[in-house]
N, C-alpha and C. Protein backbone atom coordinates (compact mmCIF):
# COMPACT_ATOMS: atom_id res chain seq x y z
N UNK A 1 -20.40 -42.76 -2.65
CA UNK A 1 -19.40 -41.98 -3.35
C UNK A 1 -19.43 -40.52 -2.90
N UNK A 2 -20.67 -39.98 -2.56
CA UNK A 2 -20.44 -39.04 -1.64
C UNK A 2 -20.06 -38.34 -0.59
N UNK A 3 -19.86 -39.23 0.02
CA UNK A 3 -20.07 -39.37 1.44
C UNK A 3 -18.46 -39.52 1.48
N UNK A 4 -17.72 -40.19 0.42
CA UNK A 4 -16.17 -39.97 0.61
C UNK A 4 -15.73 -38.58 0.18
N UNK A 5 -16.56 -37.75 -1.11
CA UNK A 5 -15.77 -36.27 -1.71
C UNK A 5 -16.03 -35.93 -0.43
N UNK A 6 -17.09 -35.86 0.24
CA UNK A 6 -17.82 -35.01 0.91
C UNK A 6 -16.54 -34.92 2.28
N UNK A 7 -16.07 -36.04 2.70
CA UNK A 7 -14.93 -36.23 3.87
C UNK A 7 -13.68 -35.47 3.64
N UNK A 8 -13.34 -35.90 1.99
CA UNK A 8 -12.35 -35.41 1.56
C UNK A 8 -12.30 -33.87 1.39
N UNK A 9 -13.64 -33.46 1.43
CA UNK A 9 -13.90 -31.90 0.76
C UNK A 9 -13.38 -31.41 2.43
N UNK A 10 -13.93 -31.70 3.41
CA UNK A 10 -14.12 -31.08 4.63
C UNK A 10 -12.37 -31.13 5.51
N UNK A 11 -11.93 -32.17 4.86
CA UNK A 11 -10.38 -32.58 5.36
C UNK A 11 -9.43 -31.19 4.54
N UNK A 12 -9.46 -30.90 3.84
CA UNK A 12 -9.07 -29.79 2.97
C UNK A 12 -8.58 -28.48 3.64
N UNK A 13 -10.03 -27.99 4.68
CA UNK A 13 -9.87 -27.08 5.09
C UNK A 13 -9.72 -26.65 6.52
N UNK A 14 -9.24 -28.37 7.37
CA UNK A 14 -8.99 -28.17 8.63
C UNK A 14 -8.14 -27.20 9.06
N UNK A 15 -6.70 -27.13 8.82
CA UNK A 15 -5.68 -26.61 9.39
C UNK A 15 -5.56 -25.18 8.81
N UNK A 16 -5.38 -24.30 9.43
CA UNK A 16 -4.73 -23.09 9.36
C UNK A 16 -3.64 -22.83 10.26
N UNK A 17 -2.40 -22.32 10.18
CA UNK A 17 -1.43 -22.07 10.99
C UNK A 17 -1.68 -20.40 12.20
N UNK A 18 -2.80 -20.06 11.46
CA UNK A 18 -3.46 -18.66 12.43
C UNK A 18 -5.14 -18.95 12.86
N UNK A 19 -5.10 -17.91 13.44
CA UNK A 19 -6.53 -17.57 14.30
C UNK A 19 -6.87 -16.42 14.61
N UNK A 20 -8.31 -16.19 14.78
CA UNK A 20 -8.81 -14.90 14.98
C UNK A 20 -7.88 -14.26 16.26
N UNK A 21 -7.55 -13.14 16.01
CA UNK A 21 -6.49 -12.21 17.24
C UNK A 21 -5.19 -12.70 16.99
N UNK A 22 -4.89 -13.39 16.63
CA UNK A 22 -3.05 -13.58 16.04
C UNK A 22 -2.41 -12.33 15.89
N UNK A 23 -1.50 -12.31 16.24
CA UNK A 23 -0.68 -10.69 15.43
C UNK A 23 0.23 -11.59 14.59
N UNK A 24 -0.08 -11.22 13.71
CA UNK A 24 0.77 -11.35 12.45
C UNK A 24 1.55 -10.69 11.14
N UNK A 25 2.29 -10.52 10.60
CA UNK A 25 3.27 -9.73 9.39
C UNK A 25 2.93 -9.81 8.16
N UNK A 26 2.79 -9.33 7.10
CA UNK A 26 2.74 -9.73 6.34
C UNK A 26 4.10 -9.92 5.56
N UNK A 27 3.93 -10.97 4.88
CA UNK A 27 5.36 -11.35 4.38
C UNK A 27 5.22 -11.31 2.60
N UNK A 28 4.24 -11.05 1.99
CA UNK A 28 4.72 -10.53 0.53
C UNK A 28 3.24 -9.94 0.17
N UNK A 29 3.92 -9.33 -0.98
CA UNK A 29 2.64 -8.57 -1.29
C UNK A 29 3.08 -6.68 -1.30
N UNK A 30 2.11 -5.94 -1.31
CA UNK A 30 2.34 -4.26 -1.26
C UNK A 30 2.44 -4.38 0.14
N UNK A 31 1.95 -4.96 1.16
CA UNK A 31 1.90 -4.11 2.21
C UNK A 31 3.28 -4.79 3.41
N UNK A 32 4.01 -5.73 2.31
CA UNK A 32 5.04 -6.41 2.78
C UNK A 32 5.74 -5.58 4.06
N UNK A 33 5.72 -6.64 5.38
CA UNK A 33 6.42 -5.82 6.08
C UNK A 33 5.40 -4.96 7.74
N UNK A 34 4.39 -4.73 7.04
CA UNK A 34 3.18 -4.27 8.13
C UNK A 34 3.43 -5.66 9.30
N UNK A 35 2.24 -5.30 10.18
CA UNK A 35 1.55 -5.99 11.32
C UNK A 35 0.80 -5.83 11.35
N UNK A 36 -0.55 -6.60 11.93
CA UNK A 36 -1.56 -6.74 12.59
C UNK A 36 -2.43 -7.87 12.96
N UNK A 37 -3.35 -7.15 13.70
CA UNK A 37 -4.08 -8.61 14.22
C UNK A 37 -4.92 -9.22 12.99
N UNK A 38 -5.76 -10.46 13.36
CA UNK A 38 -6.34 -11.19 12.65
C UNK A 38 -8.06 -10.78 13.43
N UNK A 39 -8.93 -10.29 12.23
CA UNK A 39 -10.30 -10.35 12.67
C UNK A 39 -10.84 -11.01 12.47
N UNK A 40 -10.47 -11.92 11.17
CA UNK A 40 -11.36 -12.55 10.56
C UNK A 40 -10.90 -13.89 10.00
N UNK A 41 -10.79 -14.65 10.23
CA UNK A 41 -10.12 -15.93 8.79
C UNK A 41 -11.73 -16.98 8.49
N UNK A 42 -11.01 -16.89 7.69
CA UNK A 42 -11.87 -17.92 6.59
C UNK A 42 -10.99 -19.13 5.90
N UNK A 43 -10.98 -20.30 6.80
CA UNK A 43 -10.85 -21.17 6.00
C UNK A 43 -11.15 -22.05 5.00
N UNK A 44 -12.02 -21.82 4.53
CA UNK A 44 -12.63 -22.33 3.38
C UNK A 44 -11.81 -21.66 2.46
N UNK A 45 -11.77 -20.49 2.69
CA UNK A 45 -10.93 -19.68 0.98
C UNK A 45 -9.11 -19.76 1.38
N UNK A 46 -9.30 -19.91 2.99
CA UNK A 46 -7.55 -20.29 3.13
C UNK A 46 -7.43 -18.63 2.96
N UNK A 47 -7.97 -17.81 3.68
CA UNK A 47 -7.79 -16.04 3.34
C UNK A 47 -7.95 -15.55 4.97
N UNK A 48 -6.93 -15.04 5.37
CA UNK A 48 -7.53 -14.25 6.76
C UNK A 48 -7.70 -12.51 6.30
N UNK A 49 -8.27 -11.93 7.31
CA UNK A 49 -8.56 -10.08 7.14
C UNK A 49 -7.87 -9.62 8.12
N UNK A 50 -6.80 -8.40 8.12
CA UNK A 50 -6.24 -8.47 9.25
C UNK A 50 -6.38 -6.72 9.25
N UNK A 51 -6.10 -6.35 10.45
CA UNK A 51 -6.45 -5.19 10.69
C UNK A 51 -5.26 -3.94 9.67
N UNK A 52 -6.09 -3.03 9.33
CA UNK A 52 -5.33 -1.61 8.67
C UNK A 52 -4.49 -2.63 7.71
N UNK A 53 -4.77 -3.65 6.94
CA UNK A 53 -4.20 -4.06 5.77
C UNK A 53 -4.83 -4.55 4.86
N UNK A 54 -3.90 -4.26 3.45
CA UNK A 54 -4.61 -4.77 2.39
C UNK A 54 -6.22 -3.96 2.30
N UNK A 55 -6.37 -2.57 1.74
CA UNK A 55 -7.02 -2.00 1.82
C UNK A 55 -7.84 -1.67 0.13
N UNK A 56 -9.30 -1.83 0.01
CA UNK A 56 -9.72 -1.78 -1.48
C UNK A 56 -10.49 0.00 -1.15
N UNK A 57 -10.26 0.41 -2.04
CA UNK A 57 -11.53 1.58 -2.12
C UNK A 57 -12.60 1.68 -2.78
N UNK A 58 -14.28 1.58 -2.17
CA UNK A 58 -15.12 1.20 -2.36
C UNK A 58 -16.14 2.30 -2.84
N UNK A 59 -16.83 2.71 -4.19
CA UNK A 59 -17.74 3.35 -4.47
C UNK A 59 -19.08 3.13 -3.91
N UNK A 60 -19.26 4.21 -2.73
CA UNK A 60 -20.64 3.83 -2.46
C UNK A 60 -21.89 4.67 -2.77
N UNK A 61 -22.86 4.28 -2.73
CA UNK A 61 -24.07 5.23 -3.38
C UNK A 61 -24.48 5.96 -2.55
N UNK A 62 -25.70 7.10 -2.50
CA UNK A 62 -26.70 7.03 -0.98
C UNK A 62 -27.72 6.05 -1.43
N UNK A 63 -27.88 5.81 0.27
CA UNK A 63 -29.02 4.31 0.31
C UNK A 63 -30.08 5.54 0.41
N UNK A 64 -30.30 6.19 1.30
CA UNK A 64 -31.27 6.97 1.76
C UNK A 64 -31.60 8.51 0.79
N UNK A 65 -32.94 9.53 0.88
CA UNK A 65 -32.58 10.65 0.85
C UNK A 65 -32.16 11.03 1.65
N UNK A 66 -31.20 12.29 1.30
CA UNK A 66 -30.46 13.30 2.37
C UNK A 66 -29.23 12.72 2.72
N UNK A 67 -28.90 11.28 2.26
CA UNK A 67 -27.48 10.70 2.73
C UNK A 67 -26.59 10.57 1.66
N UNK A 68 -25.11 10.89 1.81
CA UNK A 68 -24.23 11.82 0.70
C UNK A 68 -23.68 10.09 0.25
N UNK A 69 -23.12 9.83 -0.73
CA UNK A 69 -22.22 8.81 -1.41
C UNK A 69 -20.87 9.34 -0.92
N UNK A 70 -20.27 8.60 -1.25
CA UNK A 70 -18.46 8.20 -1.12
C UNK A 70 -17.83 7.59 -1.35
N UNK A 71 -16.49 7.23 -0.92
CA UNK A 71 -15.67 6.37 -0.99
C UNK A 71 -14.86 6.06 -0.25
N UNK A 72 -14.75 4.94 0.17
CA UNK A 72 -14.54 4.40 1.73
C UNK A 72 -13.64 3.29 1.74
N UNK A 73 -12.61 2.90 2.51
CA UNK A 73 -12.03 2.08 2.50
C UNK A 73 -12.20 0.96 3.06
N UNK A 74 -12.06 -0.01 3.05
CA UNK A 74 -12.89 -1.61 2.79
C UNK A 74 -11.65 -2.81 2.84
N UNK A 75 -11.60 -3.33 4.15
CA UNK A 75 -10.13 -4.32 4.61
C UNK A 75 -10.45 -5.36 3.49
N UNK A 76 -9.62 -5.85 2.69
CA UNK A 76 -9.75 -6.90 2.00
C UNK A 76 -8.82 -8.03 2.50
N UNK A 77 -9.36 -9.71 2.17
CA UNK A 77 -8.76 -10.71 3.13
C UNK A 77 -7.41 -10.65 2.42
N UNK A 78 -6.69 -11.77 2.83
CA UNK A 78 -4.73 -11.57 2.83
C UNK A 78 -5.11 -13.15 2.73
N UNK A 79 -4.34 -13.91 1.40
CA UNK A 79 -4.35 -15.23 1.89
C UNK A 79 -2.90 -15.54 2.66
N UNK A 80 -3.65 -16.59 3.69
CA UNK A 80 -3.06 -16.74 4.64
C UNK A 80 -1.23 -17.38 4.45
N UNK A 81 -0.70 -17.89 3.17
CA UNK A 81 0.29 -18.31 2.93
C UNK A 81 1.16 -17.03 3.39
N UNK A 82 0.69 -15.85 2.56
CA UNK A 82 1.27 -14.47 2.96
C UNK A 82 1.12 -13.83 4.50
N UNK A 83 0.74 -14.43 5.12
CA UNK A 83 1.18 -13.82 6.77
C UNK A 83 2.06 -14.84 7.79
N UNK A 84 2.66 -14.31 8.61
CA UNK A 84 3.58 -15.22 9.19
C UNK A 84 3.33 -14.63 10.94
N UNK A 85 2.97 -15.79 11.71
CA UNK A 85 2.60 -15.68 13.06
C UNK A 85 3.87 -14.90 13.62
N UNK A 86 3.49 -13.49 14.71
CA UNK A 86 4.25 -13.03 15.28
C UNK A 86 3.77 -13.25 16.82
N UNK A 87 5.69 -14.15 17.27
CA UNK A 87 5.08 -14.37 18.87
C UNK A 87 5.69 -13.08 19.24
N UNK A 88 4.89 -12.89 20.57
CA UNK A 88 5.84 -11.56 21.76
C UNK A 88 5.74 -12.32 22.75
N UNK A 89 7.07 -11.65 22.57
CA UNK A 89 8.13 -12.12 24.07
C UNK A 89 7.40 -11.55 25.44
N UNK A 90 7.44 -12.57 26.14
CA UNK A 90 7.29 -11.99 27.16
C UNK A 90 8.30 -10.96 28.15
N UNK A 91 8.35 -9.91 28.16
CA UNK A 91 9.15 -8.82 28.66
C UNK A 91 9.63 -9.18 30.10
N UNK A 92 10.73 -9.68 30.82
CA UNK A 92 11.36 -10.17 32.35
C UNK A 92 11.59 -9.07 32.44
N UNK A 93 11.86 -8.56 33.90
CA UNK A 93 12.54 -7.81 34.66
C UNK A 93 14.04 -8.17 34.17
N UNK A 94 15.47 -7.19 33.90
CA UNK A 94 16.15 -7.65 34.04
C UNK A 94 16.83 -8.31 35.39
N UNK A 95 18.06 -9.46 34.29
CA UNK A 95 18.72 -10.16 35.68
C UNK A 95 19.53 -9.32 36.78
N UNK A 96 19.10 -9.28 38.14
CA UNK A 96 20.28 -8.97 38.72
C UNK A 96 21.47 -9.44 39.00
N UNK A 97 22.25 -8.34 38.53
CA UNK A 97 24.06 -8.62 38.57
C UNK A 97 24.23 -9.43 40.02
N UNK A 98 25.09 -10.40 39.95
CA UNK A 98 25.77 -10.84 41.44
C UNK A 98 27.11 -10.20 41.57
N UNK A 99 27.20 -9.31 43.04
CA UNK A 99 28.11 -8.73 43.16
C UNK A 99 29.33 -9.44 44.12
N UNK A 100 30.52 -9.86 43.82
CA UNK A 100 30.93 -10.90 44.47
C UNK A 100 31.36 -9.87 45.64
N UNK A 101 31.45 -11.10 46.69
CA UNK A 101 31.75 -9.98 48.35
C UNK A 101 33.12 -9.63 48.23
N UNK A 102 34.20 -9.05 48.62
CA UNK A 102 35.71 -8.72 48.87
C UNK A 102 35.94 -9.18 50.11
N UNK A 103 37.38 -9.66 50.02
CA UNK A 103 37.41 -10.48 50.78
C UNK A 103 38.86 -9.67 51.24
């Protein structure tokens, strides 16, 4: 009986429609509308992290003496329903015109 959740658990989290380095949009949410790449996904939570989005601000302490505290900004993941794969075109030379001969 295990050995079936256990198949079923792992079947769950095959597919993602992205991958690490994707450029992708985000499509709802605050930051609706941005781009960027993908650093990170996690399929297990079905959440990717994508670059300069979705940003938390983080209280930090000093670890050390002599080292100051702050507050720092901290990429938080994007679940992945909310991003949408952006392809690029590959850029051609334009076509050259055919100039008909005169006759």
């Amino acid at each position: 009986m295990l050995e079936i959740l256990d198949i079923r658990f792992k079947l769950l989290f095959i597919n993602m429609h992205v991958k690490k380095g994707d450029n992708v949009k985000i499509i709802a949410g605050k930051d609706k509308g941005k781009t960027g790449k993908i650093l990170k996904a996690l399929p297990k939570l079905d959440k990717v992290v994508v670059d300069g989005i979705n940003f938390k601000k983080v209280h930090q302490k000093p670890r050390q003496q002599g080292q100051q505290g702050g507050v720092i900004d901290v990429t938080m993941p994007v679940h992945v329903s909310n991003v949408q794969l952006v392809k690029e075109v590959a850029k051609k030379a334009p076509a050259k015109k055919k100039v008909a001969a005169k006759k």
